[in-house]
C-alpha atoms as a PDB file:
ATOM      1  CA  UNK A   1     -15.467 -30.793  26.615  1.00  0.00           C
ATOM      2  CA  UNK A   2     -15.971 -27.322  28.154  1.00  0.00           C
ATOM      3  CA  UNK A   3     -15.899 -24.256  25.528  1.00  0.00           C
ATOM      4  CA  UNK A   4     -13.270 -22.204  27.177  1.00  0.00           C
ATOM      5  CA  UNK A   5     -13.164 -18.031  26.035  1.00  0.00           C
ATOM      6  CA  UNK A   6     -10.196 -16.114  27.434  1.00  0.00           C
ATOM      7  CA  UNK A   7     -11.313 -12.180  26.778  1.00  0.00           C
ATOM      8  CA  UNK A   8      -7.602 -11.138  27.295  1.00  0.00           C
ATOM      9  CA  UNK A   9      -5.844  -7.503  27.354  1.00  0.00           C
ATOM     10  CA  UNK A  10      -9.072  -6.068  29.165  1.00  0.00           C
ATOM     11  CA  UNK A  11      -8.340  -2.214  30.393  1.00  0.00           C
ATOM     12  CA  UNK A  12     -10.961  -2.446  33.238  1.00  0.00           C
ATOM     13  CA  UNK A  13     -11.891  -6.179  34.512  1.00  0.00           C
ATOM     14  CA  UNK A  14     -14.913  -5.276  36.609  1.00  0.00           C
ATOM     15  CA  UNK A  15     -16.316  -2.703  34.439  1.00  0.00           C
ATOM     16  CA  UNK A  16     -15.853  -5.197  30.810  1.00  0.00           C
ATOM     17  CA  UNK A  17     -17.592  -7.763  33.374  1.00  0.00           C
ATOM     18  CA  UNK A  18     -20.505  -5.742  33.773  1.00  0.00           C
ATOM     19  CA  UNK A  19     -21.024  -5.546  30.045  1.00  0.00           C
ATOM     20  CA  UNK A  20     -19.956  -9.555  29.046  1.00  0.00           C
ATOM     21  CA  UNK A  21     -22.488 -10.437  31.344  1.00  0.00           C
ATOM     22  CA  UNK A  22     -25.008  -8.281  30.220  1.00  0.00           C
ATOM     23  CA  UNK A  23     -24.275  -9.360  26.798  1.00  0.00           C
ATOM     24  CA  UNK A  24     -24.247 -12.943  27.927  1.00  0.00           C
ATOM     25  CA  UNK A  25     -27.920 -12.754  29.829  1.00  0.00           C
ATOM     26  CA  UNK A  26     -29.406 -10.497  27.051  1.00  0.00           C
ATOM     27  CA  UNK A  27     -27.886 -13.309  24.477  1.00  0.00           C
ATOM     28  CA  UNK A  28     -30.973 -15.182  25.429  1.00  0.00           C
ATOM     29  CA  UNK A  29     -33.430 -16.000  22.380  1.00  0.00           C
ATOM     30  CA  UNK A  30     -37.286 -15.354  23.232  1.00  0.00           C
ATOM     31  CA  UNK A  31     -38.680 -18.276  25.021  1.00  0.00           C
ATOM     32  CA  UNK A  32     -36.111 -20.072  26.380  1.00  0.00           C
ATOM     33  CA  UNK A  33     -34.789 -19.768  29.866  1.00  0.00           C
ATOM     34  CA  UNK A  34     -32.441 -17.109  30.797  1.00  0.00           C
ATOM     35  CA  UNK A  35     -28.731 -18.087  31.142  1.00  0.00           C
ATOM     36  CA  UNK A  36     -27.607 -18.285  34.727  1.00  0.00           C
ATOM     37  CA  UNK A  37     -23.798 -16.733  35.185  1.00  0.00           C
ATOM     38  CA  UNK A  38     -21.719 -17.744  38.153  1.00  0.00           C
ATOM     39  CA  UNK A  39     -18.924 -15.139  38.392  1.00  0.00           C
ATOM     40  CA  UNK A  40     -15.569 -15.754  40.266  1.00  0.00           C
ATOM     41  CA  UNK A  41     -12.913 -13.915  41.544  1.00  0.00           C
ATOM     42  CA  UNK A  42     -11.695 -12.475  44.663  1.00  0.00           C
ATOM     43  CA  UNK A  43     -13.530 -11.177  46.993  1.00  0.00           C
ATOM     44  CA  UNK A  44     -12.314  -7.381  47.200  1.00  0.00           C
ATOM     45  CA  UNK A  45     -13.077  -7.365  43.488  1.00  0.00           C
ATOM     46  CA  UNK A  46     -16.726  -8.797  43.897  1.00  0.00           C
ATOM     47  CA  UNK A  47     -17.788  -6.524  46.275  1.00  0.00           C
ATOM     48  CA  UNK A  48     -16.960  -3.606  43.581  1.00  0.00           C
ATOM     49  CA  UNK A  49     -18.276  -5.869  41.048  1.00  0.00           C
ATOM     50  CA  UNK A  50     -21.712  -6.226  43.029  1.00  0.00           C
ATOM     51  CA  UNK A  51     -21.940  -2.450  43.545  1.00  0.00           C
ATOM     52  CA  UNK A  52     -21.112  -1.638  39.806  1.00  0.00           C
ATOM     53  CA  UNK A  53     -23.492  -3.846  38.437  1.00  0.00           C
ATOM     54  CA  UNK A  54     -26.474  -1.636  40.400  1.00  0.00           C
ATOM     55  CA  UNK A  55     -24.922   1.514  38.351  1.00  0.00           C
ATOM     56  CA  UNK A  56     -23.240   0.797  35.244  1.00  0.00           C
ATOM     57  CA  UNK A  57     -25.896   1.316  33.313  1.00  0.00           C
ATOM     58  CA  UNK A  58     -29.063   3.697  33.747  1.00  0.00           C
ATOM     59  CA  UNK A  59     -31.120   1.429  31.721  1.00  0.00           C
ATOM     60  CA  UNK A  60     -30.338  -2.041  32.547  1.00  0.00           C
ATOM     61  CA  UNK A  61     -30.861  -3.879  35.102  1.00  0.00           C
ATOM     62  CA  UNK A  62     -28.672  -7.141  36.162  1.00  0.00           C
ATOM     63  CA  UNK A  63     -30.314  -9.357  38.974  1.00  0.00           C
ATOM     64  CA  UNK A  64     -27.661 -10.508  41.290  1.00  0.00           C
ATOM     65  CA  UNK A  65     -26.596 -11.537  44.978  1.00  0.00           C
ATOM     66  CA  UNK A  66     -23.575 -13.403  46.365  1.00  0.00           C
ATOM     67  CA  UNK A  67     -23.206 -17.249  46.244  1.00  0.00           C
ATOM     68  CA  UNK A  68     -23.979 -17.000  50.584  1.00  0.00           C
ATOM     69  CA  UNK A  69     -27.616 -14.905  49.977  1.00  0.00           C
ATOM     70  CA  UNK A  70     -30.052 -17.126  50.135  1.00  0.00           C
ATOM     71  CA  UNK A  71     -31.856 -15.818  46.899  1.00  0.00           C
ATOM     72  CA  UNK A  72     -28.944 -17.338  45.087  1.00  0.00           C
ATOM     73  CA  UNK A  73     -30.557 -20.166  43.818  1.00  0.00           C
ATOM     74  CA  UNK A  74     -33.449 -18.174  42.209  1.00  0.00           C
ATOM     75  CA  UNK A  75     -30.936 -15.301  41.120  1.00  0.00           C
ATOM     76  CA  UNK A  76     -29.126 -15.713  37.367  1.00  0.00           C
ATOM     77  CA  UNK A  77     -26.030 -13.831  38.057  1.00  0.00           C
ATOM     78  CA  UNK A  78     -24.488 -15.249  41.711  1.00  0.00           C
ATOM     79  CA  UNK A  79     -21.056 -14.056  42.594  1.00  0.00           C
ATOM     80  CA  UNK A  80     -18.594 -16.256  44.537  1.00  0.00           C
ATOM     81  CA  UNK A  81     -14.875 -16.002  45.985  1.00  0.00           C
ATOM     82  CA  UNK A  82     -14.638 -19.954  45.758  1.00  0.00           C
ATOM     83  CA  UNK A  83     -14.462 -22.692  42.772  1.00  0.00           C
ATOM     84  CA  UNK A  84     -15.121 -25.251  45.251  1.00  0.00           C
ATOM     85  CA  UNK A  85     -17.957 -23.714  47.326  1.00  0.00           C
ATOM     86  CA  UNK A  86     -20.307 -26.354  48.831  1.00  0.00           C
ATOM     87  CA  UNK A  87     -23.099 -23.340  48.014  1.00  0.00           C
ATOM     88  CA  UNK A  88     -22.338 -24.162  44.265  1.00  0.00           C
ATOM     89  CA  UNK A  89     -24.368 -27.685  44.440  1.00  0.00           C
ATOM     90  CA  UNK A  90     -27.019 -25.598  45.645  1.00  0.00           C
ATOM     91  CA  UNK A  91     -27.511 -23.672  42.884  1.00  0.00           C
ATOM     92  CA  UNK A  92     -29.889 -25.557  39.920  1.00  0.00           C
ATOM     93  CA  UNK A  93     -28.212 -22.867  37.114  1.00  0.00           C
ATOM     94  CA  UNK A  94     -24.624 -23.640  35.669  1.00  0.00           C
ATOM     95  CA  UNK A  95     -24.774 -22.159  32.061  1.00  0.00           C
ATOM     96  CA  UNK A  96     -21.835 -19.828  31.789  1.00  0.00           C
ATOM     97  CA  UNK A  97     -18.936 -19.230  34.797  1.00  0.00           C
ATOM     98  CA  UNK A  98     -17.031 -16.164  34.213  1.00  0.00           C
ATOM     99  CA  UNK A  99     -13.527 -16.348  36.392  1.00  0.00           C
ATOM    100  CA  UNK A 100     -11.866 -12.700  36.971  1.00  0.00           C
ATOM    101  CA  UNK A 101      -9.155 -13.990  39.602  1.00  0.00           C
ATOM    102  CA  UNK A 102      -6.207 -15.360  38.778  1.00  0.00           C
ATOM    103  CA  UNK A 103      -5.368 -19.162  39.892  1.00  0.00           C
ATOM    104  CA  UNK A 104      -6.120 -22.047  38.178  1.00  0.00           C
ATOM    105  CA  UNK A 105      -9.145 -23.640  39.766  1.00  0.00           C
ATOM    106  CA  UNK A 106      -8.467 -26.570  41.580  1.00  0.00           C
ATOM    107  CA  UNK A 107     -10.496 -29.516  39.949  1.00  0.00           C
ATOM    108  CA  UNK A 108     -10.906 -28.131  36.745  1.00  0.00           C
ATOM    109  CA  UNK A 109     -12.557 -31.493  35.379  1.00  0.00           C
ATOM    110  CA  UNK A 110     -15.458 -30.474  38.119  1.00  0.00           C
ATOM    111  CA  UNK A 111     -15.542 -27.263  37.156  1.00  0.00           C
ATOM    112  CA  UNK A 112     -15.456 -28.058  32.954  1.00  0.00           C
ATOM    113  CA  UNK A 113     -18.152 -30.691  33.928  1.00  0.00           C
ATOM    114  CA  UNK A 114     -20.466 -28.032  35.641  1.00  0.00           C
ATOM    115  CA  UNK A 115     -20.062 -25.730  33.490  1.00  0.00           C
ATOM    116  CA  UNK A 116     -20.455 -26.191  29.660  1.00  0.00           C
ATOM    117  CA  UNK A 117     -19.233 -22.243  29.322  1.00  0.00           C
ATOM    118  CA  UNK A 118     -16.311 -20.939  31.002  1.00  0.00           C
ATOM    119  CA  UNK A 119     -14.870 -17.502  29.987  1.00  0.00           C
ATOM    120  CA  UNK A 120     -11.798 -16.197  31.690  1.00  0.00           C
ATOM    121  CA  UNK A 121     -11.449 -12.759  31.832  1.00  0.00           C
ATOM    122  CA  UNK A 122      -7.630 -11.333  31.713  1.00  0.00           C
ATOM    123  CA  UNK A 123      -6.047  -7.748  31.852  1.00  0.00           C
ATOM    124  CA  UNK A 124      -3.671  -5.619  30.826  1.00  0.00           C
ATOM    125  CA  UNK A 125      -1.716  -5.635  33.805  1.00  0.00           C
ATOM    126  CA  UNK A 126       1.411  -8.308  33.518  1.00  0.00           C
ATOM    127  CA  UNK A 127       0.868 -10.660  36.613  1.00  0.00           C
ATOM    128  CA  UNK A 128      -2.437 -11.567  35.714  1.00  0.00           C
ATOM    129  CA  UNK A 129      -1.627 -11.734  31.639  1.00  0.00           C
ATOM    130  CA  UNK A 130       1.022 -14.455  32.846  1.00  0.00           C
ATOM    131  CA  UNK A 131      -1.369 -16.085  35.383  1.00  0.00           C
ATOM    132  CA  UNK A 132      -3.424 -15.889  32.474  1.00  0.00           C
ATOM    133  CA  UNK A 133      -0.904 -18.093  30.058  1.00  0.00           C
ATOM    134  CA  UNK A 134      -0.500 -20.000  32.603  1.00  0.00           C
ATOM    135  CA  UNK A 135      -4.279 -21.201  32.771  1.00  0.00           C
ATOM    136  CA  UNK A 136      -4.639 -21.081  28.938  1.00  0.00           C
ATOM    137  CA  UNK A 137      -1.652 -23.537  29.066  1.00  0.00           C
ATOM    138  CA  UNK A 138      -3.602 -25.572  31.010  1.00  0.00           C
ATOM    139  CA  UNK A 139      -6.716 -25.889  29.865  1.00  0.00           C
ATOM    140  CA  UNK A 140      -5.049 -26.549  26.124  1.00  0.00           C
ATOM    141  CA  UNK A 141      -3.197 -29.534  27.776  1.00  0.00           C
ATOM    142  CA  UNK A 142      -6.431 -31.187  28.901  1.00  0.00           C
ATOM    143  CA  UNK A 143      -8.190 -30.912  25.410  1.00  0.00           C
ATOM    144  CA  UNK A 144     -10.335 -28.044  25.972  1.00  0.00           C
ATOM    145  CA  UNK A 145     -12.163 -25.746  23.266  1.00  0.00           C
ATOM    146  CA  UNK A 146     -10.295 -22.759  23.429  1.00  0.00           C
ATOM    147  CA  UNK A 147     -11.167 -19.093  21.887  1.00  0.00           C
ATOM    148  CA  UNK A 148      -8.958 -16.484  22.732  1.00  0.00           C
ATOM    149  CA  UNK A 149     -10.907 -12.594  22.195  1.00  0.00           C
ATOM    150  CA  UNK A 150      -7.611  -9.731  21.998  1.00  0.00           C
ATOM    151  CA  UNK A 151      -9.513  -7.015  23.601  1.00  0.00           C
ATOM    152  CA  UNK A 152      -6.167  -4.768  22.391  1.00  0.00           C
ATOM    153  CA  UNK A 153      -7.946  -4.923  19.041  1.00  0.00           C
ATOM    154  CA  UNK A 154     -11.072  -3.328  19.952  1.00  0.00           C
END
């Protein structure tokens, strides 16, 4: 079974992305590999995610390209618009998916199966805190570990 975090009542998706996955990558202990993050969501919000994760920060740096560049296999953070993407067999790295969208991924016993990780990211704003429910539900009903982080707390 898949460890399933849902980081919910997030003010700003894209910018709490930028520092889970910097958390997530920095996370790793000296002298083991470096986690490799696959990030999902829609595409309008990945191509503000790809330009905020060049600037967020003055002093770190996040190494990333979309699931199409052909660096993606050798990159740790790869950003894609697709659960299903024939690119993902591609890629050799499947430690931690982070999904920003909102629908429920397709074949989720693929996806729970690739990835041992999966954190679901979910806002403030009400559509996507019900779309959000909706895929908690879900994931509860097939027997998943499930962690839920109130970011209305913090």
């Amino acid at each position: 079974m898949a460890r399933i975090d849902f980081h919910s009542n997030v003010a700003n998706k894209l910018e709490y992305a930028c520092r889970l996955t910097r958390k997530i990558w920095n996370a790793t202990p000296v002298g083991q590999p470096v986690r490799h993050i696959v990030m999902i969501g829609e595409k309008a919000d990945l191509k503000k995610l790809d330009e905020l994760l060049w600037t967020f920060s003055a002093t770190d740096f996040l190494p990333h390209c979309f699931i199409e560049d052909e660096a993606a296999a050798e990159t740790p953070i790869v950003l894609s618009d697709d659960f299903a993407s024939p690119a993902l067999t591609n890629l050799p790295h499947s430690d931690v998916m982070i999904h920003l969208g909102m629908r429920m991924p397709q074949d989720v016993a693929a996806l729970v199966a690739r990835f041992p990780r999966i954190v679901e990211v979910v806002t403030v704003d009400e559509a996507e805190r019900l779309a959000g429910r909706e895929r908690y539900k879900a994931y509860r009903d097939l027997g998943h570990e499930l962690h839920n982080f109130d970011q209305s707390k913090s």
